[in-house]
PDB file of N, CA and C in Angstrom:
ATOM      1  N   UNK A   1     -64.028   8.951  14.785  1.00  0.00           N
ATOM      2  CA  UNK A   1     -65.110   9.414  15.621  1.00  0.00           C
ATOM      3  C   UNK A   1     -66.413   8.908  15.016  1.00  0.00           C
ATOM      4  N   UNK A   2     -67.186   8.516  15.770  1.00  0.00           N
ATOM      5  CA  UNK A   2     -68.831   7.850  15.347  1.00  0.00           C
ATOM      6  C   UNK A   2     -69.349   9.060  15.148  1.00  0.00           C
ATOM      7  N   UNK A   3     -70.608   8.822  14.345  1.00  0.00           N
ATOM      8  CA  UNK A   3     -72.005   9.674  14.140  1.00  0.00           C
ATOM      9  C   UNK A   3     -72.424  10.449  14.948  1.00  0.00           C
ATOM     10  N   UNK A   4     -72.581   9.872  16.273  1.00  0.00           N
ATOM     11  CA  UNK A   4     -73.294  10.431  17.605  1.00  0.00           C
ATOM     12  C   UNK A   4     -72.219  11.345  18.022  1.00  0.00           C
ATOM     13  N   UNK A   5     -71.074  10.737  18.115  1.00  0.00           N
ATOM     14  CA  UNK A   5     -70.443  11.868  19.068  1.00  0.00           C
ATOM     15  C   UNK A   5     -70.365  13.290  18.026  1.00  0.00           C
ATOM     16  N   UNK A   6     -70.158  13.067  16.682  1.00  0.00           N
ATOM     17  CA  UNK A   6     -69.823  14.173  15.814  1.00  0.00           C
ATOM     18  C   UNK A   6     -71.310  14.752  15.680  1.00  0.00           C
ATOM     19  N   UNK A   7     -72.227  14.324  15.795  1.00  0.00           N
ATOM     20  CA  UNK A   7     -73.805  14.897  15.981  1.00  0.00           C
ATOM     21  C   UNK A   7     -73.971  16.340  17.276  1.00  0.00           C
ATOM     22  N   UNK A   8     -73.553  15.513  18.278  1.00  0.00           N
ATOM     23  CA  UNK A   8     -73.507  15.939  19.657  1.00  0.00           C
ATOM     24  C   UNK A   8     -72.398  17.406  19.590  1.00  0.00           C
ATOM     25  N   UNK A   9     -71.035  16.843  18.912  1.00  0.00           N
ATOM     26  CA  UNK A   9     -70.329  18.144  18.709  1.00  0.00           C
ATOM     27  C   UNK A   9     -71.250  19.361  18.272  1.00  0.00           C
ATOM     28  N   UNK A  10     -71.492  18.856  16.996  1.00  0.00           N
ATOM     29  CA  UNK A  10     -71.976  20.285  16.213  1.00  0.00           C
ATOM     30  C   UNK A  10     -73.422  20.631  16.708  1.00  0.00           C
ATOM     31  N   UNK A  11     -74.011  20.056  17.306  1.00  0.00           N
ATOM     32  CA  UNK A  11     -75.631  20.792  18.381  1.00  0.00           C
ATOM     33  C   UNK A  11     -74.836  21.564  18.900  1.00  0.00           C
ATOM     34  N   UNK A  12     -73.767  20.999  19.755  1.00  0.00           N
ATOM     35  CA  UNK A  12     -73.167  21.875  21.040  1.00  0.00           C
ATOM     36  C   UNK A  12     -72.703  23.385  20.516  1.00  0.00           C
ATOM     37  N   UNK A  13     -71.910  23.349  19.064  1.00  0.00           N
ATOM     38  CA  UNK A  13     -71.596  24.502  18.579  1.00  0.00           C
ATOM     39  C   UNK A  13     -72.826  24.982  18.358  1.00  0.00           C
ATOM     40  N   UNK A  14     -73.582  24.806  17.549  1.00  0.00           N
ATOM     41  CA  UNK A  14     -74.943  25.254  16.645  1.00  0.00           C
ATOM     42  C   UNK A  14     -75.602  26.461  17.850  1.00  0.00           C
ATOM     43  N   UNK A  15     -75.672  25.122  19.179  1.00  0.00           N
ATOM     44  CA  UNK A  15     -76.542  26.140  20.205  1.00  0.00           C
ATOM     45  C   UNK A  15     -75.938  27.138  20.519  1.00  0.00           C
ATOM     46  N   UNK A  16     -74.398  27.038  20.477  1.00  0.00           N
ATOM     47  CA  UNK A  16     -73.428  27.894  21.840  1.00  0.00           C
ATOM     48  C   UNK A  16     -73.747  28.794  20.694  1.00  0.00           C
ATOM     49  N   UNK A  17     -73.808  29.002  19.590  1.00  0.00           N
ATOM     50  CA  UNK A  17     -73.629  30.405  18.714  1.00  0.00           C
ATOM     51  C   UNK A  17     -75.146  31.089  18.133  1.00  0.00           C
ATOM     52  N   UNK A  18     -76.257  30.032  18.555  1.00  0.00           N
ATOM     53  CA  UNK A  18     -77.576  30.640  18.844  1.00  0.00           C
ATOM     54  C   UNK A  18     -77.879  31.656  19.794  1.00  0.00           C
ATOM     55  N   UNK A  19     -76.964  30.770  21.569  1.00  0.00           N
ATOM     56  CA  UNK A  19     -77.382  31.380  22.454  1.00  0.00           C
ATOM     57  C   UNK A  19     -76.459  32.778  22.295  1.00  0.00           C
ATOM     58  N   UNK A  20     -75.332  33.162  21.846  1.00  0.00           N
ATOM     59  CA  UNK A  20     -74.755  33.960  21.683  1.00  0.00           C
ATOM     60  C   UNK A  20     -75.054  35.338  20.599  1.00  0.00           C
ATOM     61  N   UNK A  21     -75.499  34.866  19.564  1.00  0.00           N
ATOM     62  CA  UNK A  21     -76.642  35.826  18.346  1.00  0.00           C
ATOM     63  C   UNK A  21     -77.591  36.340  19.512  1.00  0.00           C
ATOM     64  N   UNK A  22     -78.693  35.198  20.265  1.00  0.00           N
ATOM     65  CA  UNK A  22     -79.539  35.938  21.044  1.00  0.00           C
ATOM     66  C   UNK A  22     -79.067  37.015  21.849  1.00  0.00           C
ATOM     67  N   UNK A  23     -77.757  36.974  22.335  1.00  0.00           N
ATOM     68  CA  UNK A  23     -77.463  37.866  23.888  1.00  0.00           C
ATOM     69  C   UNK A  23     -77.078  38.889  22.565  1.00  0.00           C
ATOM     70  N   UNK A  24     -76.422  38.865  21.887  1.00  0.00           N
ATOM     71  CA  UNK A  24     -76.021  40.141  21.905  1.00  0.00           C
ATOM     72  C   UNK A  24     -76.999  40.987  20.725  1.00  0.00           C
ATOM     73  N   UNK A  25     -78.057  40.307  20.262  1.00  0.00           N
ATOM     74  CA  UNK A  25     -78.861  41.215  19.905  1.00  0.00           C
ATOM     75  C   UNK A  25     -79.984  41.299  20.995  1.00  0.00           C
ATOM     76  N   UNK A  26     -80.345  40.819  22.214  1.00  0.00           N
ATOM     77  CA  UNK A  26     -80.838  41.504  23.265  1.00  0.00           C
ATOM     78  C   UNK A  26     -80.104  42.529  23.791  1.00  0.00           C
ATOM     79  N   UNK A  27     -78.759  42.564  24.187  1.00  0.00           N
ATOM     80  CA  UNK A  27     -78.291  42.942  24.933  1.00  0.00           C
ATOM     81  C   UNK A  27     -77.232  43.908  24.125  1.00  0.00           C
ATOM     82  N   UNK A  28     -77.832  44.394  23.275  1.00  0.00           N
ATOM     83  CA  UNK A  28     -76.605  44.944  22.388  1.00  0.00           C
ATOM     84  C   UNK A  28     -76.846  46.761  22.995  1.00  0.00           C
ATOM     85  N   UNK A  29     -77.903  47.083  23.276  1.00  0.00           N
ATOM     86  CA  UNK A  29     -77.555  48.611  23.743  1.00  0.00           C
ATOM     87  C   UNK A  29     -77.629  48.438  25.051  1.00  0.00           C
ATOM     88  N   UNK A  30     -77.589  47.978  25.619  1.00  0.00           N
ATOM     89  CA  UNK A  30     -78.293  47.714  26.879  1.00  0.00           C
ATOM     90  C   UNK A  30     -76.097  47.298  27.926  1.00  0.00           C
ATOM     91  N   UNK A  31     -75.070  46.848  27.124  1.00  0.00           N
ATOM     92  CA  UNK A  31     -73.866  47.195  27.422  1.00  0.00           C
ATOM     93  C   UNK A  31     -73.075  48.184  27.835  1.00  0.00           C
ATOM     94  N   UNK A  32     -72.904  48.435  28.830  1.00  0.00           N
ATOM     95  CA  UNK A  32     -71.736  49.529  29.215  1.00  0.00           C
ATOM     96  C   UNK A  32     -70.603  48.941  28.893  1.00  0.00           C
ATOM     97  N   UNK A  33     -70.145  47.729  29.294  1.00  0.00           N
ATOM     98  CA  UNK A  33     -68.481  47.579  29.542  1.00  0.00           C
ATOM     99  C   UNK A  33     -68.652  46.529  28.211  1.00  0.00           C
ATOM    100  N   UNK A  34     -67.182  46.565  27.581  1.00  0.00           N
ATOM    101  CA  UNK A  34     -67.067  45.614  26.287  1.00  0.00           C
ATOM    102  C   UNK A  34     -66.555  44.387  26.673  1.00  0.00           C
ATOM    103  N   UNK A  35     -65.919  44.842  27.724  1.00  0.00           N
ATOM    104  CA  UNK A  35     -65.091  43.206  28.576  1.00  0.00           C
ATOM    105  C   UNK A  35     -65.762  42.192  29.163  1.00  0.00           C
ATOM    106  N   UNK A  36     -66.930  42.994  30.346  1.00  0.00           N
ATOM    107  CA  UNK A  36     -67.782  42.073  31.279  1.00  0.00           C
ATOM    108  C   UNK A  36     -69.135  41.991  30.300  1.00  0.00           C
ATOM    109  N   UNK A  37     -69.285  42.800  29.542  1.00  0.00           N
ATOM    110  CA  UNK A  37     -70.548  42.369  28.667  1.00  0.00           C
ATOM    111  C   UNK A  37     -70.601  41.551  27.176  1.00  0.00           C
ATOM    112  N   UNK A  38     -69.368  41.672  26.908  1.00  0.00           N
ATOM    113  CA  UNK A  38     -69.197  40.665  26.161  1.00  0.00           C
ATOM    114  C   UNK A  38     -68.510  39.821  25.673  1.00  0.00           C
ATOM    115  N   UNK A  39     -67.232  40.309  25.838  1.00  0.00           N
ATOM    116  CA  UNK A  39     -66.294  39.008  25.660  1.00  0.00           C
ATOM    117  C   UNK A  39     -66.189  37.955  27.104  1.00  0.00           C
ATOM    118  N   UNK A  40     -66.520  38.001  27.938  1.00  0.00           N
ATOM    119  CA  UNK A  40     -66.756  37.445  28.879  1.00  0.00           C
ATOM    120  C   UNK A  40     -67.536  36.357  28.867  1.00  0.00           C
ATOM    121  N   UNK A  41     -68.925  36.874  29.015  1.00  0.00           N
ATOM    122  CA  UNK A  41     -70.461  35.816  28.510  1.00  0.00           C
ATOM    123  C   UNK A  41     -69.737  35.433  27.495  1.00  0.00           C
ATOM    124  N   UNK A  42     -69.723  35.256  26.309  1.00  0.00           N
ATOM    125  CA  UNK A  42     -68.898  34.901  24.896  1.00  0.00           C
ATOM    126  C   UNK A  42     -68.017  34.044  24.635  1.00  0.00           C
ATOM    127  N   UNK A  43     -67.290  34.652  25.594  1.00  0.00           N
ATOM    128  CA  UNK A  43     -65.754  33.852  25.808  1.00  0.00           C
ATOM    129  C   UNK A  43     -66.076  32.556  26.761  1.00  0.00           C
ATOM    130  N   UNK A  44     -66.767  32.487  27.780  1.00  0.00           N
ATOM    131  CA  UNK A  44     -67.660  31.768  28.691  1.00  0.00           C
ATOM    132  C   UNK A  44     -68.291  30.409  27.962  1.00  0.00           C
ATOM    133  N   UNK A  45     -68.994  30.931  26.569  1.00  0.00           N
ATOM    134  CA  UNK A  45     -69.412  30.047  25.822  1.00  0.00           C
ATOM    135  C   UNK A  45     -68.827  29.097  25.325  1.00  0.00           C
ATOM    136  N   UNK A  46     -67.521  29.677  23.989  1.00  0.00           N
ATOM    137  CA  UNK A  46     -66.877  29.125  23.500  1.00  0.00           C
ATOM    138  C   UNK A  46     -65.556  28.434  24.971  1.00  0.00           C
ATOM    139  N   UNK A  47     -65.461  28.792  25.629  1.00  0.00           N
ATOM    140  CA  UNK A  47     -64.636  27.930  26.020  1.00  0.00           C
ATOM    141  C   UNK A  47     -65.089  26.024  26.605  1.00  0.00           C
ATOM    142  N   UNK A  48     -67.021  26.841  27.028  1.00  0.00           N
ATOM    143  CA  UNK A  48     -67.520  25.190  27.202  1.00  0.00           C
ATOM    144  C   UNK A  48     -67.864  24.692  25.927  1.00  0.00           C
ATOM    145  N   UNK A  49     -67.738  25.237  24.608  1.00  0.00           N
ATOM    146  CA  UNK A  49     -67.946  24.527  23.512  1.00  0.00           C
ATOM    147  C   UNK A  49     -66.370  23.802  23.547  1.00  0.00           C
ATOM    148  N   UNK A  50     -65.493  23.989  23.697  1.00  0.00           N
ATOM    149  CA  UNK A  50     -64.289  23.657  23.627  1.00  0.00           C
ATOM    150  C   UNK A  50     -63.964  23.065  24.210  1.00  0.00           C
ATOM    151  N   UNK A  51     -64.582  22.653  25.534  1.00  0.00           N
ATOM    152  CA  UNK A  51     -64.434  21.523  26.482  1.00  0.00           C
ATOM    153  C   UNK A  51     -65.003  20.626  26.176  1.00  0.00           C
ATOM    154  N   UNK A  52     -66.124  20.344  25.575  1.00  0.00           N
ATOM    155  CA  UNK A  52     -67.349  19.498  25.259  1.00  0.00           C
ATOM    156  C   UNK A  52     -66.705  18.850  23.867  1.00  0.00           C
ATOM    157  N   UNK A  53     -65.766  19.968  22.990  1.00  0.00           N
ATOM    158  CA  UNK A  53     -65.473  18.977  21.770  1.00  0.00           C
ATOM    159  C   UNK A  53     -63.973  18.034  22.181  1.00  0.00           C
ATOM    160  N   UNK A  54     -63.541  19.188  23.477  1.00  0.00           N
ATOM    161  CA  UNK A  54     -62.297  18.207  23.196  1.00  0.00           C
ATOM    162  C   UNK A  54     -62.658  16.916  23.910  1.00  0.00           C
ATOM    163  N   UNK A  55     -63.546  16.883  24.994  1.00  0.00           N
ATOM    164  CA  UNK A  55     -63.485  15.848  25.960  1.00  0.00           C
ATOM    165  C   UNK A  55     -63.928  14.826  25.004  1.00  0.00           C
ATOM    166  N   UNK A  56     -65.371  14.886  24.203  1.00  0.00           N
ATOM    167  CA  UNK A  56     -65.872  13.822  23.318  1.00  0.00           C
ATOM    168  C   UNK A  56     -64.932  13.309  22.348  1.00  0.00           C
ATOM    169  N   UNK A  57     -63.476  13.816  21.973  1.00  0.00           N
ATOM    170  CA  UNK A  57     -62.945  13.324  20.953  1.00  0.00           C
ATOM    171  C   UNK A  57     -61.878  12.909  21.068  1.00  0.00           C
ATOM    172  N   UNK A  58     -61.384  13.031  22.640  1.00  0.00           N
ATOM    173  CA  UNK A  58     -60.404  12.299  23.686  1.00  0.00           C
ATOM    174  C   UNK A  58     -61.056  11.137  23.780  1.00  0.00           C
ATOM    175  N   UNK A  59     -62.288  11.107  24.606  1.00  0.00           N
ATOM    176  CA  UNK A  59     -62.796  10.140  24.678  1.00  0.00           C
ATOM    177  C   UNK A  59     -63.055   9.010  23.892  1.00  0.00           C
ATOM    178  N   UNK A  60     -63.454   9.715  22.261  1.00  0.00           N
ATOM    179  CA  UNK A  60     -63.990   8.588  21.443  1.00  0.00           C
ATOM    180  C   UNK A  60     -62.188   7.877  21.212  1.00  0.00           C
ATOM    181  N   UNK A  61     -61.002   8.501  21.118  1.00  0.00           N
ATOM    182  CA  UNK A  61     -59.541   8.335  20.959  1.00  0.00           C
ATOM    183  C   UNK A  61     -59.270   7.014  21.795  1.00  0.00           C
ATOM    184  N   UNK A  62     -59.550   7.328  23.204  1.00  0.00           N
ATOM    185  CA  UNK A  62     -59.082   6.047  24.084  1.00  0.00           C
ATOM    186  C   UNK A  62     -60.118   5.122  24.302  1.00  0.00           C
ATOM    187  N   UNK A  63     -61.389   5.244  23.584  1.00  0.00           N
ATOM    188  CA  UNK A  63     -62.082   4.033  22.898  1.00  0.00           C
ATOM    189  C   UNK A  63     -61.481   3.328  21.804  1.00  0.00           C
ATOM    190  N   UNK A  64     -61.059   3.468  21.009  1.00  0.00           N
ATOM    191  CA  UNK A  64     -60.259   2.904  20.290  1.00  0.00           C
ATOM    192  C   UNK A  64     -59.269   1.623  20.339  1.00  0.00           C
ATOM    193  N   UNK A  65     -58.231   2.488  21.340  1.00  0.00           N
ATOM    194  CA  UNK A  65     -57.290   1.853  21.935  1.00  0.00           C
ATOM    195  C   UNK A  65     -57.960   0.820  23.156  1.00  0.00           C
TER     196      UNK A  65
END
């Protein structure tokens, strides 16, 4: 994997777990439900962090070849 794409990975994490610190210390009393308020948004996150690393490292794979 190049520089850029492994750059691009870890922003993508860095932010997804910024924007996630922010919500739930905004939003930390402000929760009724534990499901729709937070593992949800949360889970929401990490799964597009998880799309974003796998696609870039598929991608950089069948560059290769």
């Amino acid at each position: 994997m190049d520089t850029g794409r492994a750059i691009v990975i870890a922003s993508c994490w860095l932010s997804l777990a910024l924007i996630a610190s922010v919500y739930m210390v905004v939003f930390a009393d402000k929760l009724g439900d534990i499901l729709f308020g937070v593992f949800l948004p949360i889970g929401a996150l990490v799964v597009a962090g998880l799309t974003v690393t796998f696609f870039l490292t598929s991608s950089s794979e069948q560059d290769k070849h």
